[in-house]
Every structure is written in structure tokens, then in C-alpha cells.
PDB file of N, CA and C in Angstrom:
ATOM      1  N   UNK A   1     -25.757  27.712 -20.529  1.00  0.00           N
ATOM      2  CA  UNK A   1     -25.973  26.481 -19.823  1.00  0.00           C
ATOM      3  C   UNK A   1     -24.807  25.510 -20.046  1.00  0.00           C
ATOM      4  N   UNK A   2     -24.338  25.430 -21.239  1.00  0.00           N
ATOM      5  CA  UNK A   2     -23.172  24.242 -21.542  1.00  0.00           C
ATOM      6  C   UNK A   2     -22.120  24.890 -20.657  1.00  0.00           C
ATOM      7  N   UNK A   3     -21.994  26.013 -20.635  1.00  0.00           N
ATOM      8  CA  UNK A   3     -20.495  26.495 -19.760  1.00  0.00           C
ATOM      9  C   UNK A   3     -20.778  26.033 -18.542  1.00  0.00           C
ATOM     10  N   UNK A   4     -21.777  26.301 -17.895  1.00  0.00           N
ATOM     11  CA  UNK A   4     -22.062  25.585 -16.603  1.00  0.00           C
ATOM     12  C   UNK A   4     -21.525  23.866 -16.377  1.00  0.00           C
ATOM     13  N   UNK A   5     -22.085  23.347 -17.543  1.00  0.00           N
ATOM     14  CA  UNK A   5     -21.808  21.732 -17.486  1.00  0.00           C
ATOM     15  C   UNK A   5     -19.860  22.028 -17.479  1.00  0.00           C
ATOM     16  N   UNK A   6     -19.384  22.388 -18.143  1.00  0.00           N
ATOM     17  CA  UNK A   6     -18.317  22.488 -19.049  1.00  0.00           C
ATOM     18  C   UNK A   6     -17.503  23.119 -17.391  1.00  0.00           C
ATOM     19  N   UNK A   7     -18.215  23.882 -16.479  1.00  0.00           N
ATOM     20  CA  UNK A   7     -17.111  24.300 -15.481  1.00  0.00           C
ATOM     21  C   UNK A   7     -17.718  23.718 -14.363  1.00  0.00           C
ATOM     22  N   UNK A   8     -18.236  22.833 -13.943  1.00  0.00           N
ATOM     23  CA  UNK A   8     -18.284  21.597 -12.989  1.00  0.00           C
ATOM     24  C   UNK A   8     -17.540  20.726 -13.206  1.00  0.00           C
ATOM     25  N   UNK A   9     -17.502  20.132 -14.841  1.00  0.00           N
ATOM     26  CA  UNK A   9     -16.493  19.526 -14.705  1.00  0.00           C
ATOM     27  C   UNK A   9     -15.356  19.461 -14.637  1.00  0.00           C
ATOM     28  N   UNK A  10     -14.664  20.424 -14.784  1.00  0.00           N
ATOM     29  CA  UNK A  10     -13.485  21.102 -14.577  1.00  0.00           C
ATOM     30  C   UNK A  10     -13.146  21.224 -13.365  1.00  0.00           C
ATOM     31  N   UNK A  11     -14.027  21.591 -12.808  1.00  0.00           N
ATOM     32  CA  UNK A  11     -13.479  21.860 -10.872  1.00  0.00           C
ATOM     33  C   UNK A  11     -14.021  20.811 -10.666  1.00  0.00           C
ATOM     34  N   UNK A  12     -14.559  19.528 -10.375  1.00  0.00           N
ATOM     35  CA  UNK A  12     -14.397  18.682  -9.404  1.00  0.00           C
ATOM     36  C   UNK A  12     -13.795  18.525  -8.291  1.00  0.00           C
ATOM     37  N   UNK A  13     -14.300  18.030  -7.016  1.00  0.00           N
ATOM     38  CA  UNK A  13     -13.345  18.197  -6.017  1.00  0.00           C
ATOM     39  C   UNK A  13     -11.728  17.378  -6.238  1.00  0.00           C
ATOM     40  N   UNK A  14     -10.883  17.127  -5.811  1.00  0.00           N
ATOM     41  CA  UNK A  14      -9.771  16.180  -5.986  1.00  0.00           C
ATOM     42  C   UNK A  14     -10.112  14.839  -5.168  1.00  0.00           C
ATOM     43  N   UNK A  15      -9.437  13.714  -5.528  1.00  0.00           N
ATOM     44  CA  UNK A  15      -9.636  12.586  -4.451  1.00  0.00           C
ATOM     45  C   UNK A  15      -8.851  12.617  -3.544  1.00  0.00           C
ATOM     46  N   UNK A  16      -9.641  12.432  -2.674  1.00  0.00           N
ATOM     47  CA  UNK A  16      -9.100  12.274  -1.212  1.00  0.00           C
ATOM     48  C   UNK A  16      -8.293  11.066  -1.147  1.00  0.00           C
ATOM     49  N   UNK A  17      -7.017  11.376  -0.558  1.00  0.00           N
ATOM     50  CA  UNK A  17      -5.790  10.219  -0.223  1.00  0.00           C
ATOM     51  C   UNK A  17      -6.225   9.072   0.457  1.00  0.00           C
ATOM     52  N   UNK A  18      -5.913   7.900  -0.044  1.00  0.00           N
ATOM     53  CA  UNK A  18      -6.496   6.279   0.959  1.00  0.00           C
ATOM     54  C   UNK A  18      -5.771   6.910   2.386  1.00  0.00           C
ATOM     55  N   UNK A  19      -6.399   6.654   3.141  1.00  0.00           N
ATOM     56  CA  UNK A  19      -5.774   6.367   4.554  1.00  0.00           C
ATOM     57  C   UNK A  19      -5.939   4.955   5.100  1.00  0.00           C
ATOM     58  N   UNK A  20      -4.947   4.192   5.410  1.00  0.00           N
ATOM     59  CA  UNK A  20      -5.135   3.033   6.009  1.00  0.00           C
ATOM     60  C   UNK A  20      -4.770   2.866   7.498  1.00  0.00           C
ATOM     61  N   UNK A  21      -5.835   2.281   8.319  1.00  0.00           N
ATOM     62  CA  UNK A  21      -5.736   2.424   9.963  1.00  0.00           C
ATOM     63  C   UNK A  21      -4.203   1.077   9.902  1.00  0.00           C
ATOM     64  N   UNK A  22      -3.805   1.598  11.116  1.00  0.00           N
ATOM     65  CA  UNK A  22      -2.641   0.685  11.963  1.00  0.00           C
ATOM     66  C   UNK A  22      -3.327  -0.952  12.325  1.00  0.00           C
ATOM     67  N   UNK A  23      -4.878  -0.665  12.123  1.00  0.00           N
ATOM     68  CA  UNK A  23      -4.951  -2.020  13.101  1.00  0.00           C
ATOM     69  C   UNK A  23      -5.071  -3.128  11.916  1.00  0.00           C
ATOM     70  N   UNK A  24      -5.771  -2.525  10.208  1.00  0.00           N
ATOM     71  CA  UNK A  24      -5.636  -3.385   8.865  1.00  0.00           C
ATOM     72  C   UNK A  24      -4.396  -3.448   8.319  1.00  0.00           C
ATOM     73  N   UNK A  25      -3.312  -2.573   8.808  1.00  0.00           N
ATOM     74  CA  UNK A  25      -2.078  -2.713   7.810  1.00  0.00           C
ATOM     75  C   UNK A  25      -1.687  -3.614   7.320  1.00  0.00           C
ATOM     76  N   UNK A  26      -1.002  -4.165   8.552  1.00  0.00           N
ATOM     77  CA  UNK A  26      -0.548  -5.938   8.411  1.00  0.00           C
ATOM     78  C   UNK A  26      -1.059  -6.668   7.520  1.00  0.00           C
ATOM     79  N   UNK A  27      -2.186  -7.088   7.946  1.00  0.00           N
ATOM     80  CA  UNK A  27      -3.031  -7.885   6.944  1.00  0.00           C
ATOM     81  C   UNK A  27      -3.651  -7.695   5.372  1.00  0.00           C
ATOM     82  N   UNK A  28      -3.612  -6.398   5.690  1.00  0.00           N
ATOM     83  CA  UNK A  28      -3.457  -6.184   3.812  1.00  0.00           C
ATOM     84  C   UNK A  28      -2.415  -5.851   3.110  1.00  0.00           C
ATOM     85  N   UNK A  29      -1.586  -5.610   3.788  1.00  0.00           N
ATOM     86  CA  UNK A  29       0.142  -5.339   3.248  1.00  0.00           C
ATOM     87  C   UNK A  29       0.532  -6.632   2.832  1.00  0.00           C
ATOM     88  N   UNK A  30       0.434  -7.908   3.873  1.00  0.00           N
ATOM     89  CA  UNK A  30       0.619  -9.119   3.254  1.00  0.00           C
ATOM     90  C   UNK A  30      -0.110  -9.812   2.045  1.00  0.00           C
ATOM     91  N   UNK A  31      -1.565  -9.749   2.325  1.00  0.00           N
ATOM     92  CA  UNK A  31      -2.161  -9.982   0.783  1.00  0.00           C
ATOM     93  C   UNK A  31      -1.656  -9.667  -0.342  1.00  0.00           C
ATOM     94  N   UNK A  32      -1.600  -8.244   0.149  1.00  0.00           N
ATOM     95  CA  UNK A  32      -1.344  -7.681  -1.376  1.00  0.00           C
ATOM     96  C   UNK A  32      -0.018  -7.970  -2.167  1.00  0.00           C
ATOM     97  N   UNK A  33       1.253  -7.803  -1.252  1.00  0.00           N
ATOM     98  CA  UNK A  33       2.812  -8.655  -1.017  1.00  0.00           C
ATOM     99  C   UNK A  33       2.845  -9.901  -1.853  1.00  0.00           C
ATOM    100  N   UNK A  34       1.891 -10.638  -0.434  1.00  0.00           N
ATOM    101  CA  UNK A  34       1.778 -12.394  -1.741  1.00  0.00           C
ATOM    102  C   UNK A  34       1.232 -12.227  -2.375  1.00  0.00           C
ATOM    103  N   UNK A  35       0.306 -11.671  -3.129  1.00  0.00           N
ATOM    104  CA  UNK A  35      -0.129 -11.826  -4.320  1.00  0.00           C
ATOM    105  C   UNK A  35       0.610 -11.509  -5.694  1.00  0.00           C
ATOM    106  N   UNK A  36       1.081 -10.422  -5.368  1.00  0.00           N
ATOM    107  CA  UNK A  36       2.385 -10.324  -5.697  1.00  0.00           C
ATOM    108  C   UNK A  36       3.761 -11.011  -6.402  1.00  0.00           C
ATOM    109  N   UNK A  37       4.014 -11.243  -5.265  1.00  0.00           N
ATOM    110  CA  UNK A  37       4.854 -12.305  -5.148  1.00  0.00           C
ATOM    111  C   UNK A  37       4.286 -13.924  -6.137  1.00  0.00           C
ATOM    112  N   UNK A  38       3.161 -13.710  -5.947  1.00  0.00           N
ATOM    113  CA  UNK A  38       2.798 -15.705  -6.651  1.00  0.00           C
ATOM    114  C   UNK A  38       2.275 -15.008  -8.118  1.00  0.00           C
ATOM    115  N   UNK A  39       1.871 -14.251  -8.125  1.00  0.00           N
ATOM    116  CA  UNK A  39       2.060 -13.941  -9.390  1.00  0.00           C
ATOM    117  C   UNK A  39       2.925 -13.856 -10.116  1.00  0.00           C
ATOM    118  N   UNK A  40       3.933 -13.376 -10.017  1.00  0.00           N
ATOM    119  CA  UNK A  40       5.896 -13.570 -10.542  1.00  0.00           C
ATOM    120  C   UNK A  40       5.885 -14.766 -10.117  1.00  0.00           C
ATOM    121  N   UNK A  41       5.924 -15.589  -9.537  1.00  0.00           N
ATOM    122  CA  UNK A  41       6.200 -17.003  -9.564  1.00  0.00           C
ATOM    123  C   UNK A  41       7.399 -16.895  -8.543  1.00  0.00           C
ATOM    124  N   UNK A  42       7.330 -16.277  -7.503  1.00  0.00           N
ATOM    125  CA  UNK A  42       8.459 -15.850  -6.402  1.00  0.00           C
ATOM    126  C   UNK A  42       8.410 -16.627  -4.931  1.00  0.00           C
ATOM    127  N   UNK A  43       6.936 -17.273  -4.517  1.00  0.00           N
ATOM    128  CA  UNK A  43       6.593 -18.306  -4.187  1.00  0.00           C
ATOM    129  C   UNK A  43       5.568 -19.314  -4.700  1.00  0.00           C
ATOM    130  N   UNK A  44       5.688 -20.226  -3.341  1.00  0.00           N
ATOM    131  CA  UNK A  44       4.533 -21.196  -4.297  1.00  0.00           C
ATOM    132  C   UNK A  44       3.244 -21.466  -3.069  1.00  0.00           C
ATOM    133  N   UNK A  45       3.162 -21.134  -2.008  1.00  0.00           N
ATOM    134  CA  UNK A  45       2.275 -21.079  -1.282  1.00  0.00           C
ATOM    135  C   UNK A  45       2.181 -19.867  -0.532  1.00  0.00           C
ATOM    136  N   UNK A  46       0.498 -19.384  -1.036  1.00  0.00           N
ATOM    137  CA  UNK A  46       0.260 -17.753  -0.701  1.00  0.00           C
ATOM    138  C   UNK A  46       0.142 -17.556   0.553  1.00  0.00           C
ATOM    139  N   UNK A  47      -0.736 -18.969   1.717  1.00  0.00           N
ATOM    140  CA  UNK A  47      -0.773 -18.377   2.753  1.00  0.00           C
ATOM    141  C   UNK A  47       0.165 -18.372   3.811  1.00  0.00           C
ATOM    142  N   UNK A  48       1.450 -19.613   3.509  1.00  0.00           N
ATOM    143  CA  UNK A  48       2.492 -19.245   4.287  1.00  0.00           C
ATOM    144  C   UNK A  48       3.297 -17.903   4.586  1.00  0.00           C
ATOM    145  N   UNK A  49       2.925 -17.376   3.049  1.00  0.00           N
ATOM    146  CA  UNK A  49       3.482 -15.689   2.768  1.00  0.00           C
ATOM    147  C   UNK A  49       3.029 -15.097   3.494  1.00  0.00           C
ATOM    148  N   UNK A  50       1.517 -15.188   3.970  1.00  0.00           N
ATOM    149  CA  UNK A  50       0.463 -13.826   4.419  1.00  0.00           C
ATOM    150  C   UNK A  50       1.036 -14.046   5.644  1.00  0.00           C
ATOM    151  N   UNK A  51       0.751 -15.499   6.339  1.00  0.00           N
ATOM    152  CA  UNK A  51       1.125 -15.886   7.818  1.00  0.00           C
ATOM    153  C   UNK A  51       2.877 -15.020   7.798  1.00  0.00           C
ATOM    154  N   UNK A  52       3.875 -15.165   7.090  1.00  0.00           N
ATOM    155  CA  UNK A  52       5.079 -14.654   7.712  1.00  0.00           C
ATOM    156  C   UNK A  52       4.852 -13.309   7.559  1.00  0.00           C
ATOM    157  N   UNK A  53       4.311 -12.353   6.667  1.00  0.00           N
ATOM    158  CA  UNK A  53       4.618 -10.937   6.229  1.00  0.00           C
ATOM    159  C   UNK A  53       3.445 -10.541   7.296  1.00  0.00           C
ATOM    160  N   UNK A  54       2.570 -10.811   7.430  1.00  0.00           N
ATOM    161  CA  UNK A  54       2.081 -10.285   8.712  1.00  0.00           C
ATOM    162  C   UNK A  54       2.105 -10.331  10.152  1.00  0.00           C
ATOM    163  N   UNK A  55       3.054 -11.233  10.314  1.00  0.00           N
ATOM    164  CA  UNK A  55       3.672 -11.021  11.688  1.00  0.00           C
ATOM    165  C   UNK A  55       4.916 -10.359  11.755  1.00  0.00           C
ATOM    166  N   UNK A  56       5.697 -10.124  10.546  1.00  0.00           N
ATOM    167  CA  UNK A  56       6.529  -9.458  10.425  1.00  0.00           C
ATOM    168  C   UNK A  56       6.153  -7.763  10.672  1.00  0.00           C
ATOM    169  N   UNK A  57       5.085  -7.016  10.174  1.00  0.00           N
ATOM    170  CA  UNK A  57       4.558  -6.013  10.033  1.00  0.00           C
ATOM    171  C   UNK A  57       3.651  -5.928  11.642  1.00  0.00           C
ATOM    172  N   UNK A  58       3.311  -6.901  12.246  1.00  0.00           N
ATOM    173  CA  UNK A  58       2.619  -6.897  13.164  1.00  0.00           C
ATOM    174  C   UNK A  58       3.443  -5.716  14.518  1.00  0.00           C
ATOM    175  N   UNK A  59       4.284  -6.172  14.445  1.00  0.00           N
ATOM    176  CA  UNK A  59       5.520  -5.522  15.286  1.00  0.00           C
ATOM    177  C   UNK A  59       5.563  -4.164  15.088  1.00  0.00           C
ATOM    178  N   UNK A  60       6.279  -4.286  13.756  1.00  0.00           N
ATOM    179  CA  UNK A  60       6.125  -2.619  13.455  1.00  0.00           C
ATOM    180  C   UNK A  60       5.079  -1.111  13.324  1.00  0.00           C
ATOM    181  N   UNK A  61       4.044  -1.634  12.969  1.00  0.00           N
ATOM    182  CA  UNK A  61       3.058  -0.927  12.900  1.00  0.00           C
ATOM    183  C   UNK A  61       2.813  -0.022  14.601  1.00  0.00           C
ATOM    184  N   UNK A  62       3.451  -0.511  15.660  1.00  0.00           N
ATOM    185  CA  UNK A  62       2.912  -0.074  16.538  1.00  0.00           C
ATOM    186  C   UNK A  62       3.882   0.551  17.398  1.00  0.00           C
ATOM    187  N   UNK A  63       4.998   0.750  16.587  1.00  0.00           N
ATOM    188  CA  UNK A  63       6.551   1.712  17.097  1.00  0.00           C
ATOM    189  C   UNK A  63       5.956   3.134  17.484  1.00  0.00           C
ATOM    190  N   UNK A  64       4.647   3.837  16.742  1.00  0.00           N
ATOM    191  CA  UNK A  64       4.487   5.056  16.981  1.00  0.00           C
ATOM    192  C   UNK A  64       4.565   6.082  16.222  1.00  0.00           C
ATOM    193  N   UNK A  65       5.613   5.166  14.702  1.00  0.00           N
ATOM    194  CA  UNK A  65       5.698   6.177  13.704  1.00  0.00           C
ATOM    195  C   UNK A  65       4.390   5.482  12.357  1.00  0.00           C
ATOM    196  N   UNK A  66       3.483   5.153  12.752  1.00  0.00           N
ATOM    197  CA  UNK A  66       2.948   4.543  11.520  1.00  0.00           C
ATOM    198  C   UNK A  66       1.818   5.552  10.948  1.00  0.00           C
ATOM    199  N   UNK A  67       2.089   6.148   9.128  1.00  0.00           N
ATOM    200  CA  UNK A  67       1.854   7.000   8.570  1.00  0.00           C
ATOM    201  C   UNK A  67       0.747   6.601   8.157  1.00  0.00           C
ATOM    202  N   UNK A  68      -0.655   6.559   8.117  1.00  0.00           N
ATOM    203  CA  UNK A  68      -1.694   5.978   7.178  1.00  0.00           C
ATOM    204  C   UNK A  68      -2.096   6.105   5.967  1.00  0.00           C
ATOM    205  N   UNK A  69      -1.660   7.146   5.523  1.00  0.00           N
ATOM    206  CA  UNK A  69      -1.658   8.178   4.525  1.00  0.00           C
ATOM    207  C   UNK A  69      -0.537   7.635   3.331  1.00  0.00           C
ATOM    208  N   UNK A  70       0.775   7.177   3.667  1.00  0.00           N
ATOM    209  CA  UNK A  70       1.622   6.472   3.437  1.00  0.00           C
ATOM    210  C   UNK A  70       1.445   4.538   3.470  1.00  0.00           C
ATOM    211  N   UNK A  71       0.920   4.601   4.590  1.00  0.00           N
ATOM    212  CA  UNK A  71       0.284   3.157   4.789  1.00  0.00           C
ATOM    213  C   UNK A  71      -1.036   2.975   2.834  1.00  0.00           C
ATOM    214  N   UNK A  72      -1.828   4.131   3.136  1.00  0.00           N
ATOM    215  CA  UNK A  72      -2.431   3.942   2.040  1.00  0.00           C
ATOM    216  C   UNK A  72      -1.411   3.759   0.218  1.00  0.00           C
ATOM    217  N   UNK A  73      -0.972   4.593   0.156  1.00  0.00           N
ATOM    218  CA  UNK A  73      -0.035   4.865  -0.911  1.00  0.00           C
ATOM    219  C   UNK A  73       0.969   3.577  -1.480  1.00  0.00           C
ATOM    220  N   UNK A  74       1.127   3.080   0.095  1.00  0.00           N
ATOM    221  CA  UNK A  74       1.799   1.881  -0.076  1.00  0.00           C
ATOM    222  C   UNK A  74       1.087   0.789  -0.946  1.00  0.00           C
ATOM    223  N   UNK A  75       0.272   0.417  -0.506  1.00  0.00           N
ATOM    224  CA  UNK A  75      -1.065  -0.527  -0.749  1.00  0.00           C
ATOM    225  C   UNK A  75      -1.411  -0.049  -2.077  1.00  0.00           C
ATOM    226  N   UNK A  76      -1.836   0.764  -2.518  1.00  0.00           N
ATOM    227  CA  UNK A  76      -1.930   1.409  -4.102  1.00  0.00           C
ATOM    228  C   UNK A  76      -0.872   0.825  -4.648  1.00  0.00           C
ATOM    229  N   UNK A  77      -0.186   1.404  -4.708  1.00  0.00           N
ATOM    230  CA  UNK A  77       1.372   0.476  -5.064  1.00  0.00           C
ATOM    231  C   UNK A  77       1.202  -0.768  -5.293  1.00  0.00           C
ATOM    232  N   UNK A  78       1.254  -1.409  -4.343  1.00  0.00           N
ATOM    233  CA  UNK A  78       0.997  -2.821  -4.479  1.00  0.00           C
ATOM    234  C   UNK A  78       0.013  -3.598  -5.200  1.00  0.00           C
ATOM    235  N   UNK A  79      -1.133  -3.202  -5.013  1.00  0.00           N
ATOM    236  CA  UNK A  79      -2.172  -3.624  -5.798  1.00  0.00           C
ATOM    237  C   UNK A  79      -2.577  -3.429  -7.204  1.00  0.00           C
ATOM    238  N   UNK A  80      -1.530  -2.795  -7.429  1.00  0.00           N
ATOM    239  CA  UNK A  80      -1.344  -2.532  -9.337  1.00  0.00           C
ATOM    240  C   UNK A  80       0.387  -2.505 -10.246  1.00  0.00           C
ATOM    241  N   UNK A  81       0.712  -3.295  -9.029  1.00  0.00           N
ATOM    242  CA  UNK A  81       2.230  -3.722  -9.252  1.00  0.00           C
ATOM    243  C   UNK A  81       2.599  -4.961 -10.348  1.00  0.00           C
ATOM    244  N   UNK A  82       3.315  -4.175 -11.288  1.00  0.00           N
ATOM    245  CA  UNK A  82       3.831  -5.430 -11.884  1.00  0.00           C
ATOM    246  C   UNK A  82       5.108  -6.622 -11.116  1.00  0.00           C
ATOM    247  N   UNK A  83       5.370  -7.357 -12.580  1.00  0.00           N
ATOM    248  CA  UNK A  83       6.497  -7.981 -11.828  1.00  0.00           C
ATOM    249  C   UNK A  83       7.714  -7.228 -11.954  1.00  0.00           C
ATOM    250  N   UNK A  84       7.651  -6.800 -13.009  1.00  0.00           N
ATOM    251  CA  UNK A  84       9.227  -5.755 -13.152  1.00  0.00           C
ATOM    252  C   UNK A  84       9.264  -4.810 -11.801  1.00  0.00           C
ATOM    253  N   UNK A  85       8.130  -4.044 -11.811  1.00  0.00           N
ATOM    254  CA  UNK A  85       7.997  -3.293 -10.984  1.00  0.00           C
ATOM    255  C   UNK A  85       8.577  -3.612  -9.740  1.00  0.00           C
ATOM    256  N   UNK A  86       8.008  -4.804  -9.200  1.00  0.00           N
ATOM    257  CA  UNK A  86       8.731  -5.292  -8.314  1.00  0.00           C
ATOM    258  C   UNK A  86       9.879  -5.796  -7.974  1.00  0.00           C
ATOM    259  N   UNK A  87      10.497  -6.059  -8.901  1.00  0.00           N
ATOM    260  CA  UNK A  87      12.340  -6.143  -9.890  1.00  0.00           C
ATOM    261  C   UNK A  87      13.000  -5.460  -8.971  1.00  0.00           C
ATOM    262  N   UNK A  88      12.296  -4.198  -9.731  1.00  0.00           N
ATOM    263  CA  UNK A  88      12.983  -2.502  -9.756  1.00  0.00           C
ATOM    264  C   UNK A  88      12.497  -1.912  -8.105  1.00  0.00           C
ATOM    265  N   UNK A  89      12.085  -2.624  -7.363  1.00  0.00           N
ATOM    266  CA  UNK A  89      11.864  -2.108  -5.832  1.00  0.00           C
ATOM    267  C   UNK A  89      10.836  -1.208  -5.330  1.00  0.00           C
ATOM    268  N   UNK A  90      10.072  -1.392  -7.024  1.00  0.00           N
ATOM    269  CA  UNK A  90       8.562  -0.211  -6.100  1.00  0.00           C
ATOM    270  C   UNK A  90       8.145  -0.467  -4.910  1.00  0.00           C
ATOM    271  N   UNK A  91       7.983  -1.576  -4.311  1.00  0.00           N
ATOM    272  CA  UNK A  91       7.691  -1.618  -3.115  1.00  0.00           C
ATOM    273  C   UNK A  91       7.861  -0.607  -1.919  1.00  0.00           C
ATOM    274  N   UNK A  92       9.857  -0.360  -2.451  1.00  0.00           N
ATOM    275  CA  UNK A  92       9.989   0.308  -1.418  1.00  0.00           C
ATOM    276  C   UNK A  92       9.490   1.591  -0.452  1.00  0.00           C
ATOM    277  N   UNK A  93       8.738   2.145  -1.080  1.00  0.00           N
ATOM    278  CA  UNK A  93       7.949   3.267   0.087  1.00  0.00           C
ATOM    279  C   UNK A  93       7.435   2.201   0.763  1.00  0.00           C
ATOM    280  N   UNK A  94       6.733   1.196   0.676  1.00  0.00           N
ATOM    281  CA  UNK A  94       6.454   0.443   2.008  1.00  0.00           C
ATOM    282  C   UNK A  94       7.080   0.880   3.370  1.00  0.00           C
ATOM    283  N   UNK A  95       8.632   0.777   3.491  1.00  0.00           N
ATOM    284  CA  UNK A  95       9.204   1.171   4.378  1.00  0.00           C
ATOM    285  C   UNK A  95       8.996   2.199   5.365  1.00  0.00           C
ATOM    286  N   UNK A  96       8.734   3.213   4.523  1.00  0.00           N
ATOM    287  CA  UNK A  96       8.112   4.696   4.716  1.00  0.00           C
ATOM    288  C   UNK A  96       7.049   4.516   5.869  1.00  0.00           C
ATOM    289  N   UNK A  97       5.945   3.618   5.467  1.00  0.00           N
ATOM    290  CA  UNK A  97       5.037   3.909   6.543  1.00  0.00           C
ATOM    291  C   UNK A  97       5.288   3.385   8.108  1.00  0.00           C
ATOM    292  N   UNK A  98       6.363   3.457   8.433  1.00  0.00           N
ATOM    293  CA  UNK A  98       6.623   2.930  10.107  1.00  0.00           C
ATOM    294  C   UNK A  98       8.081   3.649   9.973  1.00  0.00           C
ATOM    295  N   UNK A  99       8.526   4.597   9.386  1.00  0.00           N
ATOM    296  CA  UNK A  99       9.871   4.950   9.413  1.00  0.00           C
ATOM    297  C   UNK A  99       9.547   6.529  10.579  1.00  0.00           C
ATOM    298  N   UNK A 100      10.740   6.129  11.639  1.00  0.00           N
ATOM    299  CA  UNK A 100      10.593   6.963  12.794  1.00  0.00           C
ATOM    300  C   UNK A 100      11.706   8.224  12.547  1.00  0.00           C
ATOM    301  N   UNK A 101      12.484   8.519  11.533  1.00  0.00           N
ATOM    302  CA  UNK A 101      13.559   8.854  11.665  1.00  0.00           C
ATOM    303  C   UNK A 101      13.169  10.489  11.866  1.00  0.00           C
ATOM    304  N   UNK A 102      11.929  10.594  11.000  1.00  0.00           N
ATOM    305  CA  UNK A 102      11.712  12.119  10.673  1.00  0.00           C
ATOM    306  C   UNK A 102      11.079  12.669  12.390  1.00  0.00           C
ATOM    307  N   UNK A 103      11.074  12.109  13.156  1.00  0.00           N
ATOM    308  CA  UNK A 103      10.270  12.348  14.449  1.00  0.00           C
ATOM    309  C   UNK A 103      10.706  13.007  15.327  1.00  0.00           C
TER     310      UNK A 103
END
């Protein structure tokens, strides 16, 4: 019986990858961005941030190359980002999710 317990838990399924739709990107890419950001002390008002980074992203998201899967990954990223981290350019896969080149 314990081997039983002992090999369920072992195989568990894996987690399934965030996918994030095209139509939330924007708006949680910026949250998560300024929050970010005002946490390092990089601005000083969060919602002017959200208002520019999501119209900035508004555009892009809808070129044709937008990855959700990547869109998700991004957002992970972000939401457990330090400030160094952000120093050092983790951000950058952001880019990734609207990048057309591979197409």
C-alpha cells in the first residue's frame, strides 16, 4: 500500500503552462511592469505607468505574432521579479511574445 502512495506521488501530472489571451495582455503586462517599476522606486505614479505601457502593448498584441504561452511566461517573470532582476533585463522575453521574425 505505501508504494502505491509513494508512486502517485512521483508521477503527478506536470503543470500546465499559463497561457495568456491577446485580449488581457496589455493590461496585465502593465500592472505587473508598474508594479515593478514603483517598487524599485523607478516611478512615482503607478497609474500613469499602466495608462502609457498599455497603450503601448495595445498595438502590438494584434500584429499576428502574439505567443500566449510566452505571453504567460512573460507575466511569471514579472510577478516575482526583483529589482536587480530588473537591472539585469529579465524582462526581456517580454519582447518574445509579439516577435514576428520566426514566421
Amino acid at each position: 500500500m505505501r508504494w502505491l502512495l509513494l508512486l502517485a506521488m512521483g508521477c503527478g501530472s506536470k503543470e500546465e503552462p499559463r497561457v495568456v489571451s491577446k485580449d488581457v495582455f496589455a493590461e496585465d503586462y502593465a500592472n505587473a511592469m508598474c508594479s515593478v517599476q514603483l517598487g524599485c522606486d523607478l516611478i512615482d505614479d503607478r497609474e500613469d505607468c499602466i495608462e502609457t505601457v498599455e497603450r503601448q502593448w495595445d498595438g502590438k498584441v494584434d500584429t499576428g505574432c502574439f505567443d500566449g504561452t510566452l505571453a504567460g511566461e512573460c507575466l511569471d517573470i514579472l510577478e516575482t521579479m526583483t529589482c536587480a532582476q530588473y537591472e539585469d533585463g529579465a524582462y526581456a522575453i517580454c519582447a518574445d511574445v509579439v516577435d514576428c521574425s520566426e514566421v
